[in-house]
Protein backbone atom coordinates (compact mmCIF):
# COMPACT_ATOMS: atom_id res chain seq x y z
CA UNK A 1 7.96 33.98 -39.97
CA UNK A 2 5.11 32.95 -37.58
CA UNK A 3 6.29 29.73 -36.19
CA UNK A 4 9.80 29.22 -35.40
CA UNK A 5 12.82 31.12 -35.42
CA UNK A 6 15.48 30.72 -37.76
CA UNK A 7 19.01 31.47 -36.37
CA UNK A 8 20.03 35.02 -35.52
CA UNK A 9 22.83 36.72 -37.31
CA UNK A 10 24.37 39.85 -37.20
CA UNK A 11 23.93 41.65 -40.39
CA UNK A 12 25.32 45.32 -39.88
CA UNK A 13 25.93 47.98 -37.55
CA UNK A 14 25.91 51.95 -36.95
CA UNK A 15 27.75 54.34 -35.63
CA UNK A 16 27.25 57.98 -35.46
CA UNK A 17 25.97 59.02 -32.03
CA UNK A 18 28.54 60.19 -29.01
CA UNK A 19 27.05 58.93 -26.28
CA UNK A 20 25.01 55.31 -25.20
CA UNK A 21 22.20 55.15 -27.24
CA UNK A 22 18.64 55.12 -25.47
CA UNK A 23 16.25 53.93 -27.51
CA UNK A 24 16.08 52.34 -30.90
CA UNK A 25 12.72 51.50 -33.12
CA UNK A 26 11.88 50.23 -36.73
CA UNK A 27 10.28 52.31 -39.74
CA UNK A 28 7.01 49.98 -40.61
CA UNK A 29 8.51 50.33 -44.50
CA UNK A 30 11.28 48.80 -43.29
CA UNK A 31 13.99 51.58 -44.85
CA UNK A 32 14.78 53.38 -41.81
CA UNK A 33 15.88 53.22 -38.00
CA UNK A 34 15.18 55.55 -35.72
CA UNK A 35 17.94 55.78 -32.57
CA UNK A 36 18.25 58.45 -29.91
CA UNK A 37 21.22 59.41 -27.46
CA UNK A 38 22.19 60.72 -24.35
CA UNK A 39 24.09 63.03 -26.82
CA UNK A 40 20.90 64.85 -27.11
CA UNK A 41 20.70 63.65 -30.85
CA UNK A 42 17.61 61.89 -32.53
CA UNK A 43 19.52 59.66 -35.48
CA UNK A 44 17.71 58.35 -38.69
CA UNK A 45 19.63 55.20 -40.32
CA UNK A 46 18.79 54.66 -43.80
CA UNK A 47 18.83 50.34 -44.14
CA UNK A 48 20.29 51.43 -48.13
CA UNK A 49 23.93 51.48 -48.18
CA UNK A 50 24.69 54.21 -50.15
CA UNK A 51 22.18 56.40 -48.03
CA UNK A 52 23.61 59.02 -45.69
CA UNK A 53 22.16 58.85 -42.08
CA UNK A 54 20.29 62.17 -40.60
CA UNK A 55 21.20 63.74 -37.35
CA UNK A 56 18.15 65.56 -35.70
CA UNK A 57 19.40 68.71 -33.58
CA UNK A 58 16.61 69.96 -31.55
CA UNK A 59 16.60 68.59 -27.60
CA UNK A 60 18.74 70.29 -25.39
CA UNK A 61 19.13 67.74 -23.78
CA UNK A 62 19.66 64.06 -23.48
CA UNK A 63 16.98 61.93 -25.61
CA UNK A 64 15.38 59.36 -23.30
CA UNK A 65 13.27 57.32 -26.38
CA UNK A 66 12.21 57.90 -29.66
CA UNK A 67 9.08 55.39 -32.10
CA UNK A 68 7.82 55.82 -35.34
CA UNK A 69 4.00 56.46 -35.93
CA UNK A 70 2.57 53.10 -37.32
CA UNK A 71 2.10 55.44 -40.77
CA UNK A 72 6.17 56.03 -40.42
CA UNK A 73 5.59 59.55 -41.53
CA UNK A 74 6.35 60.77 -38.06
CA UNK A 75 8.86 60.20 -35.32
CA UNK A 76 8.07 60.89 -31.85
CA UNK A 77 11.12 61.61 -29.53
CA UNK A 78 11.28 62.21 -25.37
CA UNK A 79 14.11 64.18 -24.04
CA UNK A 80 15.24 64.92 -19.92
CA UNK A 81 14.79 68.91 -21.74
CA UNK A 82 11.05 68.02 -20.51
CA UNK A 83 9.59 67.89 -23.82
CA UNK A 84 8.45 65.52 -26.76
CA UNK A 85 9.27 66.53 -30.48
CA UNK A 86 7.14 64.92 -33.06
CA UNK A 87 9.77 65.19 -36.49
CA UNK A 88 8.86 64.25 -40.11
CA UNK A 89 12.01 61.87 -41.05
CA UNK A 90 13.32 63.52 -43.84
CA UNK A 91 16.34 65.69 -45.10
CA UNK A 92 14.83 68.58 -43.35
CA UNK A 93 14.15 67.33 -40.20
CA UNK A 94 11.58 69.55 -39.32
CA UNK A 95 9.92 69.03 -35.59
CA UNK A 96 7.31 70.42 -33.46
CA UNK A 97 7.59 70.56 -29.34
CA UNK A 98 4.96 69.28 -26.89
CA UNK A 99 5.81 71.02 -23.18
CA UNK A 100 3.69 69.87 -20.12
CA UNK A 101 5.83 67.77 -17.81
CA UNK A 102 7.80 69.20 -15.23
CA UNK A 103 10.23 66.70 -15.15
CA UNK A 104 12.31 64.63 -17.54
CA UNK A 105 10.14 62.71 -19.96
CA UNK A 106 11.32 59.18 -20.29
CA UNK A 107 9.00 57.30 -22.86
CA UNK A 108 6.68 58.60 -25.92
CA UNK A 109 4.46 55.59 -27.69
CA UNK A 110 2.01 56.40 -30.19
CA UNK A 111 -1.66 54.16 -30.47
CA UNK A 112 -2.08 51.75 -32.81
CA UNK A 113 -4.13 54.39 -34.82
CA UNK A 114 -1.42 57.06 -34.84
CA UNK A 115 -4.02 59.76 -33.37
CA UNK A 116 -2.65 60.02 -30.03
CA UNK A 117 0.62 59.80 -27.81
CA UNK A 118 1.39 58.77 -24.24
CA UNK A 119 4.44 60.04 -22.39
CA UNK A 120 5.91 59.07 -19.23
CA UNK A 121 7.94 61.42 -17.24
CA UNK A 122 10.05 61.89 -13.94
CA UNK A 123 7.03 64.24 -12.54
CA UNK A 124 5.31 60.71 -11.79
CA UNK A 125 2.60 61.31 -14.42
CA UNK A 126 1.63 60.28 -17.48
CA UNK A 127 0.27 62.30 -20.35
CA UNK A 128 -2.14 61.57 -23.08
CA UNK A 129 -1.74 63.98 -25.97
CA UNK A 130 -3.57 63.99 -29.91
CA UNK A 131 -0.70 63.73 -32.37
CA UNK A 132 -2.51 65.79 -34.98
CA UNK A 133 -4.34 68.62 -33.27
CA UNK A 134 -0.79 68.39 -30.98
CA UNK A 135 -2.71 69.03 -28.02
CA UNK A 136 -2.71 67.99 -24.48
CA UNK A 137 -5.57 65.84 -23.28
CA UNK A 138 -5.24 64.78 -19.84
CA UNK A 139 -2.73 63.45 -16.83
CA UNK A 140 -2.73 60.20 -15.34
CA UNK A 141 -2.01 60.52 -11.46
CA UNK A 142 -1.23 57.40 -9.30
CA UNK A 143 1.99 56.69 -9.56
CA UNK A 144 4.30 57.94 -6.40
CA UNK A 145 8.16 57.80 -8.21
CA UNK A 146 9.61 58.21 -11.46
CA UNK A 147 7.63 56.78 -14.48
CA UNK A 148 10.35 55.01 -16.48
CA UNK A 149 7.75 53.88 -19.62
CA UNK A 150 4.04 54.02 -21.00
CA UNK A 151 2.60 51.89 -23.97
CA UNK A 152 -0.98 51.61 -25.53
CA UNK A 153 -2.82 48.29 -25.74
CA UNK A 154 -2.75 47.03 -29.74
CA UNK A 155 -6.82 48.28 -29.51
CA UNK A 156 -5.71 51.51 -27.71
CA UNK A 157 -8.02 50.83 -25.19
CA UNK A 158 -5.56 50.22 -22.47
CA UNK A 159 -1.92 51.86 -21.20
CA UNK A 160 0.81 49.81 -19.12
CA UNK A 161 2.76 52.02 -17.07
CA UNK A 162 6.01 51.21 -15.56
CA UNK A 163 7.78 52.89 -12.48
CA UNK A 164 10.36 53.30 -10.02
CA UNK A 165 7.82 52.63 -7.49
CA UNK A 166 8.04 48.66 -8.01
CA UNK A 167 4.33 49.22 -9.83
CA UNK A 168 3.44 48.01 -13.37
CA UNK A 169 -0.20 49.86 -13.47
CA UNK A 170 -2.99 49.31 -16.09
CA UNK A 171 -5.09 52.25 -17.14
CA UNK A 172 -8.33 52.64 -19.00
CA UNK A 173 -7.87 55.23 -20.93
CA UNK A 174 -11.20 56.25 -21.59
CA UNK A 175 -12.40 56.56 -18.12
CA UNK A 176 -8.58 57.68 -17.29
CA UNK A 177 -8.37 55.42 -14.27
CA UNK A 178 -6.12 52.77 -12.69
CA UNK A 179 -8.06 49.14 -13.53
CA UNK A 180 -5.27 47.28 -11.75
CA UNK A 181 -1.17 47.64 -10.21
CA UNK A 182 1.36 44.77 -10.19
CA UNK A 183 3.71 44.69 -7.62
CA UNK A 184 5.73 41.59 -8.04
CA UNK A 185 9.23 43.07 -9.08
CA UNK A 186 12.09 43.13 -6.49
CA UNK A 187 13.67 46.13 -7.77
CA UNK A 188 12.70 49.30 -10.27
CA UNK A 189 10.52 48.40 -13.24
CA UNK A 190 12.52 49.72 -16.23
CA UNK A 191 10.26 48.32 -19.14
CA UNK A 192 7.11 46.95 -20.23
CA UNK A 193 4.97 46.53 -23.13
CA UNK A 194 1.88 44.28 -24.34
CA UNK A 195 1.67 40.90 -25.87
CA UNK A 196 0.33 41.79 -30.09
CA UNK A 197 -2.75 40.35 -28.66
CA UNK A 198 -2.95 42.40 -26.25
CA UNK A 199 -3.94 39.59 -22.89
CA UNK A 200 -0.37 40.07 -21.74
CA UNK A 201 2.01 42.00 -20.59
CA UNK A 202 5.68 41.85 -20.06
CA UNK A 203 8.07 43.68 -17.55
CA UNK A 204 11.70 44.23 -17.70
CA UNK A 205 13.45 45.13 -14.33
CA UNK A 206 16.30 45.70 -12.13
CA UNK A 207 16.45 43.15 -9.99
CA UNK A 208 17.57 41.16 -13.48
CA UNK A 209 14.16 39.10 -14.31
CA UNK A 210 11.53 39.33 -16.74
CA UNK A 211 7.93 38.57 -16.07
CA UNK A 212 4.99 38.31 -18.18
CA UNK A 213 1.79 38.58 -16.62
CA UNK A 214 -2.13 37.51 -17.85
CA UNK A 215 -4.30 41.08 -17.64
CA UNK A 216 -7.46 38.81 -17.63
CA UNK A 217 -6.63 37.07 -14.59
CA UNK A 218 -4.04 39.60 -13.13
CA UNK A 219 -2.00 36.37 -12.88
CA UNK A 220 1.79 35.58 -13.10
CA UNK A 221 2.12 33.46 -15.69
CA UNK A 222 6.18 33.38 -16.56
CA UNK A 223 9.58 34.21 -14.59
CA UNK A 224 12.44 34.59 -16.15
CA UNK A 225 15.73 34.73 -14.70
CA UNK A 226 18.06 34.50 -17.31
CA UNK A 227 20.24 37.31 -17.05
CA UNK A 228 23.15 38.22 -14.94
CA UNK A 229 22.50 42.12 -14.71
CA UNK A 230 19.43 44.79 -14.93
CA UNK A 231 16.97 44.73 -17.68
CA UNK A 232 16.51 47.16 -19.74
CA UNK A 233 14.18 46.79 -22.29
CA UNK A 234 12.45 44.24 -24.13
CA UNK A 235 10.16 43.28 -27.41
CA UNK A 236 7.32 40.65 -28.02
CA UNK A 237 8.17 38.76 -31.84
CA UNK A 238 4.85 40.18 -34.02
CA UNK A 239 3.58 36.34 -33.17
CA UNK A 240 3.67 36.86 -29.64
CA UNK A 241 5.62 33.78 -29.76
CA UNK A 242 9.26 35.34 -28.52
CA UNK A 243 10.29 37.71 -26.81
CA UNK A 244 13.56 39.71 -26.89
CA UNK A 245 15.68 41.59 -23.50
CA UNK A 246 17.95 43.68 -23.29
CA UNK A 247 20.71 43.72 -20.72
CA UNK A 248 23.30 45.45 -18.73
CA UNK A 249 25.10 41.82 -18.83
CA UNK A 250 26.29 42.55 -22.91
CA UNK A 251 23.58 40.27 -23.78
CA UNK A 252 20.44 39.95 -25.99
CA UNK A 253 18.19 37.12 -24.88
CA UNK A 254 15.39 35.64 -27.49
CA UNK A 255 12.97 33.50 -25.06
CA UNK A 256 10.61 31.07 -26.52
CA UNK A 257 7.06 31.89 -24.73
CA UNK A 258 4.99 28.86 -26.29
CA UNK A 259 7.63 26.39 -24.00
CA UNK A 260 8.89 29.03 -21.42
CA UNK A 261 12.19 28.53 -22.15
CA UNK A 262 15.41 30.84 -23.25
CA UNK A 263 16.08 30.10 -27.03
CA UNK A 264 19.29 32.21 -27.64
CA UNK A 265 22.03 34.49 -26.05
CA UNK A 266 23.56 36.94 -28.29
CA UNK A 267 26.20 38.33 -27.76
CA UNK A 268 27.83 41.49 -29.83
CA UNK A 269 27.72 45.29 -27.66
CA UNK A 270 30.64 46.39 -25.46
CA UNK A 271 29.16 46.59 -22.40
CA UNK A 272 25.43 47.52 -20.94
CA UNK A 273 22.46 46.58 -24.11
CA UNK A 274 20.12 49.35 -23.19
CA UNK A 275 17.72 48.91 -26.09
CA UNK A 276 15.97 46.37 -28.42
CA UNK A 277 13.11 45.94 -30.22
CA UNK A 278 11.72 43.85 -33.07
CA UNK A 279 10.74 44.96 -36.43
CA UNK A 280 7.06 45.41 -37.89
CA UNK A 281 7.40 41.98 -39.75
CA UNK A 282 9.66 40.15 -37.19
CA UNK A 283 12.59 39.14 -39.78
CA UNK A 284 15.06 41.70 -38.18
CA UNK A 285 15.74 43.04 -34.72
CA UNK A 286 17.43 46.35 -33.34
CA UNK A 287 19.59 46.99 -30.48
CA UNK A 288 21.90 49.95 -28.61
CA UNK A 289 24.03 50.20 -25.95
CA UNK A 290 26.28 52.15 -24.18
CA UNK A 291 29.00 51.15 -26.64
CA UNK A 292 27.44 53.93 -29.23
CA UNK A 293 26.47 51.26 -31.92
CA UNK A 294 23.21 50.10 -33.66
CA UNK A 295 22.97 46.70 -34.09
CA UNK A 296 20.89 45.42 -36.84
CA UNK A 297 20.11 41.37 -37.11
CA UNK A 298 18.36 38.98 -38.92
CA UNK A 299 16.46 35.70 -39.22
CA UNK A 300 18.44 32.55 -41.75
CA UNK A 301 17.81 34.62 -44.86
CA UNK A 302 20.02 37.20 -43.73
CA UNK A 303 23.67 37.67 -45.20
CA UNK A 304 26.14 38.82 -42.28
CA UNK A 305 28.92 40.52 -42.79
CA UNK A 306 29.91 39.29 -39.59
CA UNK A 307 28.01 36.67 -37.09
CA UNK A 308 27.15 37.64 -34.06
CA UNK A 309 27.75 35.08 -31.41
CA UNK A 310 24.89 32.86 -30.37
CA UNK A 311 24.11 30.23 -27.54
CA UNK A 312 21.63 27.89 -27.89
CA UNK A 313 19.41 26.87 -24.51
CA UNK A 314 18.82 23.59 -24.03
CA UNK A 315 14.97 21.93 -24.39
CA UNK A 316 14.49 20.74 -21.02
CA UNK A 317 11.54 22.82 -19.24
CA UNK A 318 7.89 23.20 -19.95
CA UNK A 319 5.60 26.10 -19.92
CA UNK A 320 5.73 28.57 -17.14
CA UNK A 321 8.08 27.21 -15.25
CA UNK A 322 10.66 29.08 -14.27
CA UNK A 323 14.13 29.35 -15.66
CA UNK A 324 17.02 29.57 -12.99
CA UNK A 325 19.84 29.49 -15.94
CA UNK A 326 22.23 32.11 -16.24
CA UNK A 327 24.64 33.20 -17.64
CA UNK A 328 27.22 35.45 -16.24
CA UNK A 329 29.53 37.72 -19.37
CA UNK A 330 33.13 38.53 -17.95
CA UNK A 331 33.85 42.45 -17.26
CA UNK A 332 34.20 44.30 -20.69
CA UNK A 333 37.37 46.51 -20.67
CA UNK A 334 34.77 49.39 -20.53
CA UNK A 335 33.26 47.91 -16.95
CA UNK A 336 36.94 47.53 -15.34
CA UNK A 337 38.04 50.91 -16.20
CA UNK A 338 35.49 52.28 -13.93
CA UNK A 339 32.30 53.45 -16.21
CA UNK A 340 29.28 53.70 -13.79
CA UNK A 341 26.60 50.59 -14.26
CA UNK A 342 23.41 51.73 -15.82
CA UNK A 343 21.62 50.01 -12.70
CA UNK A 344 23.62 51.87 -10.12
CA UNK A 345 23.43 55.36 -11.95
CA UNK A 346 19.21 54.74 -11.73
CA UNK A 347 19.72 53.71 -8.38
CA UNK A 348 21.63 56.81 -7.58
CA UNK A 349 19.33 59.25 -9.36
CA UNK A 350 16.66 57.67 -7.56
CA UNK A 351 18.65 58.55 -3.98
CA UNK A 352 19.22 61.90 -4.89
CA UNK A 353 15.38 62.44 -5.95
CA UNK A 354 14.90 61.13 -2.33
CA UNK A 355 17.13 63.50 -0.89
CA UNK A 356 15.32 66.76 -2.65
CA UNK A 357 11.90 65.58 -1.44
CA UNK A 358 13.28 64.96 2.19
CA UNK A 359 15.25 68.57 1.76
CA UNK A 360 11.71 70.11 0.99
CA UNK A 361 10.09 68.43 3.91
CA UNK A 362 12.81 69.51 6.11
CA UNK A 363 12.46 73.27 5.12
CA UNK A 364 8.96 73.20 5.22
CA UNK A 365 9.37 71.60 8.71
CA UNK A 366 11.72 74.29 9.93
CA UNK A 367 9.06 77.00 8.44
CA UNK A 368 6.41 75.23 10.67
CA UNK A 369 8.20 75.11 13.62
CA UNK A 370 9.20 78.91 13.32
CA UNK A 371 5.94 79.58 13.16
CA UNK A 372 5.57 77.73 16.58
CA UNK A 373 8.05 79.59 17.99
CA UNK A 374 6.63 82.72 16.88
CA UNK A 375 3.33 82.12 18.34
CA UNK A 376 4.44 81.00 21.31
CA UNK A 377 6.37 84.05 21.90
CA UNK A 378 2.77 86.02 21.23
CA UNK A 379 1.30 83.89 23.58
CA UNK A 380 3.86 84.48 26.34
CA UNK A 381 3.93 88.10 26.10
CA UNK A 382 0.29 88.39 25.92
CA UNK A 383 0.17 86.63 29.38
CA UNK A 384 2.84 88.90 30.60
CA UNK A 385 0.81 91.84 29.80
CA UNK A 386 -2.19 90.30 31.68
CA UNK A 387 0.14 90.06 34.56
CA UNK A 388 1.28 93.39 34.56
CA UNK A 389 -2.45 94.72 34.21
CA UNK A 390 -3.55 92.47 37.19
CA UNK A 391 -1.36 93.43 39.13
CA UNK A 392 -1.84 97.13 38.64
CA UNK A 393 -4.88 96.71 39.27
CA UNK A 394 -4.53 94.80 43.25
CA UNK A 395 -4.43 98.49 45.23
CA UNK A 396 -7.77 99.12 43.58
CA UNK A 397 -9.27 96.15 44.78
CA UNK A 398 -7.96 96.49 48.01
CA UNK A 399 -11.00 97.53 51.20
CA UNK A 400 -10.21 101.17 52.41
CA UNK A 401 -11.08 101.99 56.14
């Protein structure tokens, strides 16, 4: 399925995990998923029926994004415990820890080669890290918020970094510098990933658009503005032809890159979509949300057991030009009984990370100033003994007849 698209139907879905799910990702043998939660839990779906799902216990705390190695013997997982587990998906679910961030760790992507890692963390760095030796290699150090995602280039020559500070950098990884920054988004960058071959890049955001940009040319060369909420995440088809978003609208859209247009709206999750990705072959596609379910879909040959919904966009625009349809999902039940928005929690962390920094400056401030004071006071009572010592010493001076 290189060309075009069948239609999208729902085939199954999972449910297991307590809390929204974070990330979700494809075994390459196409028998497993791979899901994790803000319940802490990494989750392995087996695609068999009659297959028991495993529950990975390990994080201690939420788990932020989880991807198979392109071998599928390993899964990589990032927690806000500050560390990244590498787990072999089996029964046993036996995992190693790599510890180097001081803050939460929000993405973990292995290279196309499976030798090596990049995570993206909270402490506005990201890491580089060899999956077999499981050793740190080095930091990359530009970014001045909250990295929210890092993903190699298909040749593993490049990483695309994406962060609260409205960036989207490029790095070269071998001379472990910055080659370029983006900084076209309106809001938070919350997503972004490479085109398979590798010219592009695409960036999901909160200020609810999607843009794909040319690395060659450091040009803009599509806008999308098809969704009614904050973008979460978002997959390129294994033809580079489509691309997939996730939304806090309830929505999945599948845009057709080739004519720059939106191709379908699914609809299916109970609130905010935060995840999505294609498979390895492009015949199915994964999603999670804050309703607790995986949703698994398909391509025509699929058999649903029940159909998801699905909208059809009209043919009317060419290339690049950019879509102003959208279209706004009523208030689940969910939303009106008063769950926080994924978009205004981020914001919200984002505050209160603002508020520690300005706490520390204040303190350290107040510790400058004291220091003032105290000097000051040395000062003036140095000049008050001078005083005291001049004058003493007047009668002395004095002419005697």
């Amino acid at each position: 399925m290189t060309s075009a698209l069948d239609d999208p139907t729902l085939e199954r879905h999972f449910k297991g995990h307590r809390d929204t799910i974070t990330s979700v990702d494809f075994n390459c043998n196409m028998k497993q998923i791979a899901t994790g939660s803000m319940d802490s839990c990494l989750m392995i779906w087996n695609l068999k029926p009659q297959m028991r799902a495993y529950r990975f216990v390990g994080h201690k705390d939420a788990v932020t994004s989880v991807q198979f190695s392109p071998s599928g013997h390993l899964v990589a997982s990032a927690s806000r415990d500050k560390t990244v587990r590498l787990w072999v998906p089996s029964v046993k679910g036996e995992s190693t820890a790599f510890r180097a961030h001081t803050g939460t760790v929000r993405s973990v992507s292995f290279s196309g080669d499976g030798q090596t890692l990049v995570t993206a963390s909270d402490d506005k760095t990201l890491k580089v890290w060899t999956v077999h030796r499981q050793k740190f290699l080095f930091s990359l150090n530009q970014h001045i918020n909250w990295v929210r995602c890092a993903k190699f280039s298909p040749d593993g020559r490049l990483i695309v970094s994406a962060s609260d500070d409205k960036s989207i950098k490029i790095w070269d990884k071998t001379s472990q510098e910055c080659i370029h920054s983006f900084y076209e988004h309106g809001g938070y960058v919350n997503y972004a990933d490479f085109h398979p071959s590798g010219t592009c890049i695409a960036a999901a955001c909160t200020d609810n658009t999607v843009k794909v940009w040319d690395i060659r040319t450091n040009k803009l060369l599509q806008h999308y503005q098809v969704h009614s909420g904050v973008v979460n995440g978002l997959s390129f088809h294994p033809s580079g032809n489509y691309l997939i978003t996730a939304s806090n609208d309830s929505t999945m859209k599948i845009l057709d890159l080739l004519e720059g247009r939106l191709l379908y709206t699914l609809h299916g999750h109970q609130g905010p979509v935060t995840c999505v990705t294609f498979s390895r072959t492009g015949d199915y596609f994964a999603s999670g949300g804050s309703d607790e379910q995986v949703r698994l879909g398909g391509f025509g040959s699929v058999t649903p057991s029940r159909p998801t919904q699905t909208s059809r966009a009209p043919r009317a625009r060419p290339p690049t030009v950019e879509l102003t349809r959208t279209e706004p999902q009523p208030q689940t039940q969910t939303q009106r009984e008063g769950m926080v928005p994924a978009g205004l929690a981020s914001t919200l962390e984002h505050i209160v990370a603002q508020l520690d920094v300005l706490t520390q400056t204040v303190a350290i401030l107040e510790q400058r100033l004291t220091l003032t004071e105290d000097k000051l006071k040395e000062c003036i009572d140095n000049q008050h003994q001078i005083n005291l010592q001049l004058h003493r010493r007047e009668p002395d001076l004095q002419p005697r007849d």
